[in-house]
Protein backbone atom coordinates (compact mmCIF):
# COMPACT_ATOMS: atom_id res chain seq x y z
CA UNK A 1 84.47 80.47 90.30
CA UNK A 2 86.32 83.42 89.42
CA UNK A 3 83.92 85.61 91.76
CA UNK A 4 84.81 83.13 94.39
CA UNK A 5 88.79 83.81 93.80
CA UNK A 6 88.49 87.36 93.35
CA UNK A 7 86.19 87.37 96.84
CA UNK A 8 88.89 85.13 98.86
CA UNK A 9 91.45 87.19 97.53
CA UNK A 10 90.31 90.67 98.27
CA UNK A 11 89.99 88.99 101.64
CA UNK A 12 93.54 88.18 102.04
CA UNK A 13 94.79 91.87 101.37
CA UNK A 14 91.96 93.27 103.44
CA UNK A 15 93.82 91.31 106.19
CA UNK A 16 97.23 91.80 105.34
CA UNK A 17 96.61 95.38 105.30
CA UNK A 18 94.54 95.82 108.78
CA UNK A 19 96.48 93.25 110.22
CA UNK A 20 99.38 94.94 108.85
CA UNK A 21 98.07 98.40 111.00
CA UNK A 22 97.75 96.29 114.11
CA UNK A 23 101.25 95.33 114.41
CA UNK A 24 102.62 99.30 113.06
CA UNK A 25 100.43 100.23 116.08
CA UNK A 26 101.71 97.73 118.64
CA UNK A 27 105.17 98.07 117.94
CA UNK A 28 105.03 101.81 117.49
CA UNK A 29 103.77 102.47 121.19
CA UNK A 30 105.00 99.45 123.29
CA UNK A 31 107.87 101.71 123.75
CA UNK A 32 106.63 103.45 126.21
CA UNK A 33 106.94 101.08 129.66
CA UNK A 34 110.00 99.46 128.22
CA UNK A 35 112.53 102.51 128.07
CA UNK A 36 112.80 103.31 131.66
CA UNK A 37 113.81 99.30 132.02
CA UNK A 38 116.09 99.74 129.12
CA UNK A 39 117.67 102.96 130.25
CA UNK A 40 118.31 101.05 133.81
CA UNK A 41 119.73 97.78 132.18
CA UNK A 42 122.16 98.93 130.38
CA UNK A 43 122.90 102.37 132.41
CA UNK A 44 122.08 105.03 130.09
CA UNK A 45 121.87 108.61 130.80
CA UNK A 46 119.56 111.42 128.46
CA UNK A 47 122.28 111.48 125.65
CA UNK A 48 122.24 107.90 125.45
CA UNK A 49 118.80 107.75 125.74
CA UNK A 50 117.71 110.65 123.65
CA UNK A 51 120.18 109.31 120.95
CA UNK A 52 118.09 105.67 121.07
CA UNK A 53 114.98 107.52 120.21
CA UNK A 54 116.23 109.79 117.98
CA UNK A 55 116.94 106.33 115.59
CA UNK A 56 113.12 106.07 115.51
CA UNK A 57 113.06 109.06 113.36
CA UNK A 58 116.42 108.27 111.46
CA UNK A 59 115.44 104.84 109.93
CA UNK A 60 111.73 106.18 109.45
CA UNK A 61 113.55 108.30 106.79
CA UNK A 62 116.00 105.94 105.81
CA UNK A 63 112.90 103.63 104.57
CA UNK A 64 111.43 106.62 103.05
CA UNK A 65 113.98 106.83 101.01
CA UNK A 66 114.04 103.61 99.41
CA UNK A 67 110.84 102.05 100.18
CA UNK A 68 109.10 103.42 96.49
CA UNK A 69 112.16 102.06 94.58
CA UNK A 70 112.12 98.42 96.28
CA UNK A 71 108.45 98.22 95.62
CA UNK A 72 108.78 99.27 91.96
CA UNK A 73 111.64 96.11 92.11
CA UNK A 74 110.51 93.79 93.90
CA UNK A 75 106.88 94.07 94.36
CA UNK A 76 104.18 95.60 96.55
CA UNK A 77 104.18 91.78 98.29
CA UNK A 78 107.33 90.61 98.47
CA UNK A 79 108.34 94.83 100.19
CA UNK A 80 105.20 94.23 102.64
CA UNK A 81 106.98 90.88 103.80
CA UNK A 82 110.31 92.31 103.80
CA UNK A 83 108.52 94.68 106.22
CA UNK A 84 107.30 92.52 108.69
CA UNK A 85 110.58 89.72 108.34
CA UNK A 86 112.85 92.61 109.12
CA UNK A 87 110.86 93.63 112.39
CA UNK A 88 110.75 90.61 113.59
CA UNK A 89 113.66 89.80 113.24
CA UNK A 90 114.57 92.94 114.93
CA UNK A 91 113.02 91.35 118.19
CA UNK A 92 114.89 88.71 118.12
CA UNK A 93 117.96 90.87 118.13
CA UNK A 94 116.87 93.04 120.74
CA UNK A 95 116.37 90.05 122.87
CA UNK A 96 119.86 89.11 122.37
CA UNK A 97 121.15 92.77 123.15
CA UNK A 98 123.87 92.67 125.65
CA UNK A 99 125.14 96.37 125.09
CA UNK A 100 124.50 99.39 124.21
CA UNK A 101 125.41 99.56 120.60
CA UNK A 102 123.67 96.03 119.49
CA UNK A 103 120.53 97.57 121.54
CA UNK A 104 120.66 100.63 119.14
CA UNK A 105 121.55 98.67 115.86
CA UNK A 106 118.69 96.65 116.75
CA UNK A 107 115.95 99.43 117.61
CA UNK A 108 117.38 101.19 114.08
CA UNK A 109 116.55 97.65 112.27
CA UNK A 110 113.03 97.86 114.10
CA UNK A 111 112.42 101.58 112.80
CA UNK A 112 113.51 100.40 109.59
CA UNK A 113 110.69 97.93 109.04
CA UNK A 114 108.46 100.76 110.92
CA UNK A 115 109.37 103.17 107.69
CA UNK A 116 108.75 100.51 105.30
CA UNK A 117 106.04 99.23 106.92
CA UNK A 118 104.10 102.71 106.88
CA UNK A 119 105.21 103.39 103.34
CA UNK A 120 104.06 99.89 102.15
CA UNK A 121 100.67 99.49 103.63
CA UNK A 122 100.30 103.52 102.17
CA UNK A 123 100.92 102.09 99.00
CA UNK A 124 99.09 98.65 99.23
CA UNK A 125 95.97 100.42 100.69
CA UNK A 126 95.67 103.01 97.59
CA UNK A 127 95.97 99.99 94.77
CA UNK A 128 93.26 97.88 96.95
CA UNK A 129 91.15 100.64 98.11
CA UNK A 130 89.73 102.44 94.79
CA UNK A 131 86.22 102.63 95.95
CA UNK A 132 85.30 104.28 98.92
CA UNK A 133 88.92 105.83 99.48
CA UNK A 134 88.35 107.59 102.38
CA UNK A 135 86.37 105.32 104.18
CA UNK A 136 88.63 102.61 103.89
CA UNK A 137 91.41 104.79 104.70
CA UNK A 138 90.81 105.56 107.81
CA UNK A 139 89.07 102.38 108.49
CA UNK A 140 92.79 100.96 107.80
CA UNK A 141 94.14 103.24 109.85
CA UNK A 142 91.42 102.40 113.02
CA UNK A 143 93.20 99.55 113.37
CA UNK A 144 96.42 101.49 114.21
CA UNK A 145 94.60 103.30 116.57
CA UNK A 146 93.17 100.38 118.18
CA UNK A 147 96.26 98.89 118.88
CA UNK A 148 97.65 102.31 120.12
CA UNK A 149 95.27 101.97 122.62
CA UNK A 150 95.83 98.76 124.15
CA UNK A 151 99.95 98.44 123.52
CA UNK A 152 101.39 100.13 126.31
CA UNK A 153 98.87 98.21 128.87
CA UNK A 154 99.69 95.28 127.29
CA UNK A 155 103.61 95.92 127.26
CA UNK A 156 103.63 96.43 130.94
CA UNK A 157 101.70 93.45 131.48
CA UNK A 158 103.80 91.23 129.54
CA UNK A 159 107.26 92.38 131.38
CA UNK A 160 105.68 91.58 134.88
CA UNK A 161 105.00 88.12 133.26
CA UNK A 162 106.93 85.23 135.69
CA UNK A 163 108.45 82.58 133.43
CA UNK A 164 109.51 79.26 134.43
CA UNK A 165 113.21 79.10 135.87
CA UNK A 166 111.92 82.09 137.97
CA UNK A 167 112.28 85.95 136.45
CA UNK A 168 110.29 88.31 134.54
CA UNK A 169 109.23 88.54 131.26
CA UNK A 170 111.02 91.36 130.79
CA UNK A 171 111.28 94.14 128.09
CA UNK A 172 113.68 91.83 126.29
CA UNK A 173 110.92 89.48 125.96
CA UNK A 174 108.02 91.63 125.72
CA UNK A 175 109.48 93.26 122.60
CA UNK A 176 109.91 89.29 121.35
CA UNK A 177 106.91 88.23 121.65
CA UNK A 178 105.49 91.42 120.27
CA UNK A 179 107.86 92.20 116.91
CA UNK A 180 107.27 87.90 116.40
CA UNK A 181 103.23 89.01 115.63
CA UNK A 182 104.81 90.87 112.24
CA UNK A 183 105.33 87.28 111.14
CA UNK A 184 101.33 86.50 111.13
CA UNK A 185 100.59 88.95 108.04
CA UNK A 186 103.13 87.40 106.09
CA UNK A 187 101.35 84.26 105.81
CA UNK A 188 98.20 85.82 103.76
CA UNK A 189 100.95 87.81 101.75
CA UNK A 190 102.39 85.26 100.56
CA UNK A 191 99.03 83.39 99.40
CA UNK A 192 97.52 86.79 97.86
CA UNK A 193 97.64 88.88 94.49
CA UNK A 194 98.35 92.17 95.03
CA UNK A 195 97.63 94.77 92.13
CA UNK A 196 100.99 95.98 90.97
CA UNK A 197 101.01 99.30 88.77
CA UNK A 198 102.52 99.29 85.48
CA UNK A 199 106.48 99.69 85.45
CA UNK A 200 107.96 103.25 84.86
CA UNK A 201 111.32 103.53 83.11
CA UNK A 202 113.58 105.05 85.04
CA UNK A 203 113.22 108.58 83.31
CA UNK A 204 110.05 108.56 83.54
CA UNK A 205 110.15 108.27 87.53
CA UNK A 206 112.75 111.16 87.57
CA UNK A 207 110.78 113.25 85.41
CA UNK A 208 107.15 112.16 87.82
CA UNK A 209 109.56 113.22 90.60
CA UNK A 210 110.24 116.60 88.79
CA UNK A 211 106.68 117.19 87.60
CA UNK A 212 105.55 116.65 91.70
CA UNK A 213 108.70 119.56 92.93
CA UNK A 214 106.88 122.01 90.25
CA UNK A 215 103.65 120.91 91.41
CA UNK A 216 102.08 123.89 93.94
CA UNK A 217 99.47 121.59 94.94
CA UNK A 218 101.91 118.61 95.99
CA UNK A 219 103.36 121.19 97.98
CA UNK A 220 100.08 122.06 99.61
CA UNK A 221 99.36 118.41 100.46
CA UNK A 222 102.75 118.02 101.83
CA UNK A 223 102.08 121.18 104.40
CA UNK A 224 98.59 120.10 105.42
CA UNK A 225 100.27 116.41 106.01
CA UNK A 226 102.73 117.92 107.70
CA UNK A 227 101.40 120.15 109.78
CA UNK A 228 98.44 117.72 110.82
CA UNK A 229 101.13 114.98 111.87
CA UNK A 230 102.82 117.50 114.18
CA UNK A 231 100.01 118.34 115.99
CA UNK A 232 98.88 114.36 116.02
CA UNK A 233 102.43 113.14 117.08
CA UNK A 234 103.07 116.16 119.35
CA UNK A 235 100.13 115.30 121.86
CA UNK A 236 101.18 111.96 122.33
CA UNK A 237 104.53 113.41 123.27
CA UNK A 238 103.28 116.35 125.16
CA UNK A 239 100.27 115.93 126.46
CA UNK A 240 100.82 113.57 129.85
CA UNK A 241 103.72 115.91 130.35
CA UNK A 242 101.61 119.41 130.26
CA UNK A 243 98.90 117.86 132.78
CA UNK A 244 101.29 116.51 135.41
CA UNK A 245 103.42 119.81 135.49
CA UNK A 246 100.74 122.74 134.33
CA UNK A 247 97.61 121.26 136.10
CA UNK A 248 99.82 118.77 139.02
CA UNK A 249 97.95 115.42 138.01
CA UNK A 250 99.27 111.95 138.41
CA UNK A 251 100.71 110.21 136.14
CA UNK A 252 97.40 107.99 136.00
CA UNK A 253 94.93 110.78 135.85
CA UNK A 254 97.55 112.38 133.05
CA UNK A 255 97.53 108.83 131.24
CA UNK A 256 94.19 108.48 131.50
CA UNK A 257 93.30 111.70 129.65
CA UNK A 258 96.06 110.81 127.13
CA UNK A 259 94.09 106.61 126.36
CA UNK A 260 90.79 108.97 126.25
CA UNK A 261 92.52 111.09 123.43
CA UNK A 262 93.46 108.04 121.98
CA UNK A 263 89.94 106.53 122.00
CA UNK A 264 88.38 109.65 120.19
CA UNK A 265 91.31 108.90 117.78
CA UNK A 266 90.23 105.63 116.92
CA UNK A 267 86.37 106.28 117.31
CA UNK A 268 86.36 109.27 114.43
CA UNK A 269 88.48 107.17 112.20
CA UNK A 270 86.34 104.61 112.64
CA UNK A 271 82.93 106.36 112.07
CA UNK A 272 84.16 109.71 110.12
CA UNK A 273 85.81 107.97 107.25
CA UNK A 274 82.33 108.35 105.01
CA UNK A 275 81.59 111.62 105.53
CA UNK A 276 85.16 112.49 103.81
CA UNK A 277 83.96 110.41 100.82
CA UNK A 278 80.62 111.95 100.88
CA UNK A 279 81.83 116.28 101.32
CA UNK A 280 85.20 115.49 99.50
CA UNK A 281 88.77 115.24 100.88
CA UNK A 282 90.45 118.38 101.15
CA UNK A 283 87.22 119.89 102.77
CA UNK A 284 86.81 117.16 104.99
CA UNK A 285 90.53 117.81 106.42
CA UNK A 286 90.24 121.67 106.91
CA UNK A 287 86.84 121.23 108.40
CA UNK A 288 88.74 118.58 110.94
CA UNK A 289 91.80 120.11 111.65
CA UNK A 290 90.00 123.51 112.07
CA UNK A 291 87.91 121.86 114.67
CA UNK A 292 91.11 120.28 116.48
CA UNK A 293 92.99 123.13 116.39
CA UNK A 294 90.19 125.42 118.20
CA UNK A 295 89.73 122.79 120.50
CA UNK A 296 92.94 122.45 121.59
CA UNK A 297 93.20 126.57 122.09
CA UNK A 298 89.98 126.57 124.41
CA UNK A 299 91.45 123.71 126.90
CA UNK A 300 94.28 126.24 126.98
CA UNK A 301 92.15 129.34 127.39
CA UNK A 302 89.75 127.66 130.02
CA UNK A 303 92.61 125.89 132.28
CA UNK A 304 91.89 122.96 134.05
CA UNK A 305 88.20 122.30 133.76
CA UNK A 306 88.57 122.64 129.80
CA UNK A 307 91.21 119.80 130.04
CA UNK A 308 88.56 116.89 128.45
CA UNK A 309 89.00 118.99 125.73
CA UNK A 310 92.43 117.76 125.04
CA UNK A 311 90.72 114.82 124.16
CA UNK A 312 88.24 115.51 122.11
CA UNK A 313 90.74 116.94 119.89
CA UNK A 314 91.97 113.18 119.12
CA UNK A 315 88.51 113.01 117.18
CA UNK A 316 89.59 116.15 114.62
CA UNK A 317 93.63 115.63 114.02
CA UNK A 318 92.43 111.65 113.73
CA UNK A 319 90.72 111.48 109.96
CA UNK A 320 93.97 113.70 108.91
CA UNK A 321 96.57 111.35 107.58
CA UNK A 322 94.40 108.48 106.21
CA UNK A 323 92.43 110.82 104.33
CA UNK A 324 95.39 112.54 102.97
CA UNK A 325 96.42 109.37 101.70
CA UNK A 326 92.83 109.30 99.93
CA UNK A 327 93.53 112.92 98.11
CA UNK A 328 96.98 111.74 97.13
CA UNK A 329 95.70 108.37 95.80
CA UNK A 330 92.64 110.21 93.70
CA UNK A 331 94.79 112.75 92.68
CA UNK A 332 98.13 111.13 91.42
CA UNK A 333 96.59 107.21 90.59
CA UNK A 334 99.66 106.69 87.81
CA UNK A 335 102.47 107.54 89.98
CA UNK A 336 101.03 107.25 93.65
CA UNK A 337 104.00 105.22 94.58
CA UNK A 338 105.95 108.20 93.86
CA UNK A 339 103.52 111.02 95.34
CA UNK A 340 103.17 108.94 98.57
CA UNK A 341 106.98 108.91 99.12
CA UNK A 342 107.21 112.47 98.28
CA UNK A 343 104.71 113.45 100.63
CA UNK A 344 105.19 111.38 103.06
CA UNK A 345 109.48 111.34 103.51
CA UNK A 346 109.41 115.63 103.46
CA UNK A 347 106.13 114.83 106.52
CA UNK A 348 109.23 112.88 108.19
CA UNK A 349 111.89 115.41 108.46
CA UNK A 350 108.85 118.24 109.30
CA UNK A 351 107.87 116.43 112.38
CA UNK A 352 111.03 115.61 113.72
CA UNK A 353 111.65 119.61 113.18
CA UNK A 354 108.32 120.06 114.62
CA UNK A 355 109.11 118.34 117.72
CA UNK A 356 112.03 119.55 118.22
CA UNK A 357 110.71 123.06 117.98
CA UNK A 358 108.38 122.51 120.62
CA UNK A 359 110.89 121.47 123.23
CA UNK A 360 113.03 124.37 122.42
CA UNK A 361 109.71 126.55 122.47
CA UNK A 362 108.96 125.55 125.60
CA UNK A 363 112.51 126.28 127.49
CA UNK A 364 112.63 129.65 125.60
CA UNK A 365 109.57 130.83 126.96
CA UNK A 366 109.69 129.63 130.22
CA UNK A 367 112.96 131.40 130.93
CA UNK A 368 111.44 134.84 129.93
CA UNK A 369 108.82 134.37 132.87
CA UNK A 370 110.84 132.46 134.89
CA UNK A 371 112.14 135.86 136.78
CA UNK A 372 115.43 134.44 137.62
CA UNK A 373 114.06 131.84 139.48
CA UNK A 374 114.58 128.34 137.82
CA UNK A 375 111.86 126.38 137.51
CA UNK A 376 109.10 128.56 139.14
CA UNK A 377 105.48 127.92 138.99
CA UNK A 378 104.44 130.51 136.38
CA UNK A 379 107.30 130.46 134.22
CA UNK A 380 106.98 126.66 133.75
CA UNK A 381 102.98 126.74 133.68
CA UNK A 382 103.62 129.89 131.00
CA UNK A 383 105.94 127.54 128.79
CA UNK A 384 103.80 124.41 128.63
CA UNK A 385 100.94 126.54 127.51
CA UNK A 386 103.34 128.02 125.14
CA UNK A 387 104.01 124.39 123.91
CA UNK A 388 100.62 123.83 123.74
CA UNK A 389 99.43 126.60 121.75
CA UNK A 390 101.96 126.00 118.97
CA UNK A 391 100.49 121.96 118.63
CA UNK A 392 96.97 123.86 117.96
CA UNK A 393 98.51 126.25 115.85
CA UNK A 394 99.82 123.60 113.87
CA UNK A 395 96.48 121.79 113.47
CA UNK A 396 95.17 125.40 112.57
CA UNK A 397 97.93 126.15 110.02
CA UNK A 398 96.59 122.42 108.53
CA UNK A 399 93.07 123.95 107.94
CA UNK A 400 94.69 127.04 106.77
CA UNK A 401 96.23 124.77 103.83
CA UNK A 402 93.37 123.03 102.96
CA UNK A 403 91.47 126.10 102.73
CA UNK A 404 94.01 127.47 100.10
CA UNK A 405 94.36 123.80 98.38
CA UNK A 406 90.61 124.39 98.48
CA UNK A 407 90.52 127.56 96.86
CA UNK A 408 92.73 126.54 93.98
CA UNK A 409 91.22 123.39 93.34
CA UNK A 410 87.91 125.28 92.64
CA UNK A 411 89.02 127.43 90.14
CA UNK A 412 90.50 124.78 88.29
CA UNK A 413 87.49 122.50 88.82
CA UNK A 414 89.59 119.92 90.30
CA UNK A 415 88.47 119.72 93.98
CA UNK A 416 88.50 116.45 95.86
């Protein structure tokens, strides 16, 4: 009987957990089709606009910040369903948005549960997942991929929807229906047993919190995370962008590439999680980003016919983050509440550096070719590539890491 529990239990959190990844993914990239609708409802300009987005970012590290500490309170279970409560209830808001300050409290609320989400499921996924780490890491984090996939077709669907009384759908109700699905993992929460770990006196914490600031090799891990999550997030960002303006593509042909990057995203987290378990973790991640990095730098070098390549670096930046989460998890198991909100709150403010560099990078340069001519063809072309270049440097600078974190590991016999 107890086999039977145990079996029905593991069960639930193996749901709440993928499930969990779904909805992160959906509501992380349904964004996409809905902005230009917002930014036409309510009149914004680029400011206002830029200022929307840039709340992603600030309540992503506003959870960070107190996401650890709440679990430590409250629970691992009862923080997952504050999670998904407080996104959907962030839908509801944003349905109810008649201006633009209730709009932006609303999308802050949303990022919120985003932050806590991401830090929750990071946490609930290295209690559950002790065998098999890296496998099951990244087979969490397929399911966030998946969704990526399929969320912005599905968003523009659902606004073109006709509902009775005549209308659209809408992004108002798009984001609704959407944010409401956060409400399905809560049900298995609240019937399952999630491992807890021991309670830390307050000291205690400070001092783990101390002990991980001395630590050379927390440092590492937060560089190769870092670095790895630029280059991921940055071709999302980036990448549609650089076709249409370097290479002249539609925005379909540009998209298209982008969903293909996307599905070798999902497909190596789905079939490459093993082989981290099997050559170890920190190897695993240098020989990935390595291989992202360089192919990244030869769509660049080859122009236009090396473009696919683009793509196929979605299958080496992919494995990065889940299987980070698998070295942090082997390496710190008393404390990982702690390391993964170390690691993963300085990752935060690095990528919103990161991308801001990028845009900057990309202006700078192309005024130095632009020859007084704004705009012009090889100045512009010059300055995406420019952009470009520094996302592969960044997966490069990721193997770079790992091969020190490598190096040091071996000579104290500690590799993972």
């Amino acid at each position: 009987m107890r086999k039977i529990r145990f079996t029905l239990n593991h069960a639930l959190l193996l749901i709440v957990v993928f499930g969990g990844f779904l909805v992160f993914g959906f509501s992380e990239n349904i964004k996409g089709p809905a902005i230009p609708r917002m930014q036409a409802d309510f009149s914004l300009d680029e400011g206002q606009l830029g200022l929307l987005l840039a709340l992603n970012s600030l309540g992503y590290l506003v959870a960070c910040s107190f996401t650890s500490a709440l679990s430590r309170r409250i629970g691992i279970k009862w923080t997952g369903i504050a999670a998904f409560a407080s996104m959907t209830i962030a839908g509801v808001l944003m349905h109810a948005a008649k201006g633009y300050g209730f709009l932006s409290a609303s999308y802050f609320l949303m990022y919120i549960g985003n932050g806590m989400l991401e830090i929750g499921l990071a946490i609930m996924a290295a209690r559950i997942f002790t065998r098999n780490t890296g496998m099951m890491m990244n087979l969490a984090h397929f399911f966030y991929g998946l969704s990526s996939i399929v969320a912005p077709l599905i968003a523009a669907s659902m606004m073109g929807w006709h509902v009775p009384g005549g209308g659209e759908l809408g992004w108002r109700g798009m984001y609704l229906i959407m944010l409401s699905l956060a409400v399905l993992p809560i049900i298995p929460s609240l019937w399952g047993k999630f491992p807890e770990e021991e309670s830390h006196e307050s000291d205690a914490q400070a001092a783990s919190y101390r002990a991980l600031l001395r630590d050379p090799v927390a440092w590492l891990i937060v560089a190769i995370l870092s670095f790895g999550v630029v280059s991921e997030l940055a071709v999302g960002s980036w990448l549609v962008n650089f076709l249409e303006k370097a290479y002249g593509w539609s925005p379909g042909d540009a998209s298209g590439m982008l969903s293909l990057f996307f599905l070798f995203f999902t497909l190596a987290r789905l079939f490459l999680g093993p082989v981290t378990d099997r050559i170890g973790y920190t190897l695993s991640v240098m020989l990935f980003a390595a291989f992202s990095g360089l192919c990244s730098l030869a769509a660049i070098v080859i122009g236009e016919p090396g473009a696919f390549l683009f793509a196929v670096a979605g299958a080496g930046i992919a494995p990065i983050y889940p299987t980070v989460m698998a070295m942090i998890a082997k390496r710190y198991p008393k404390g990982t509440d702690t390391a993964i909100t170390f690691t993963v709150t300085l990752m935060g403010v690095a990528s919103v550096v990161g991308n801001l560099f990028i845009g900057y990078l990309i202006e700078f340069v192309r005024g130095l070719f632009d020859g007084g001519e704004t705009g012009s063809a090889p100045g512009q072309l010059i300055g995406l590539q420019a952009g470009y270049v520094f996302i592969a440097l960044m997966a490069l600078l990721c193997a770079a890491c790992c091969a020190v974190l490598y190096a040091m590991l071996r000579r104290r016999r500690e590799v993972a």
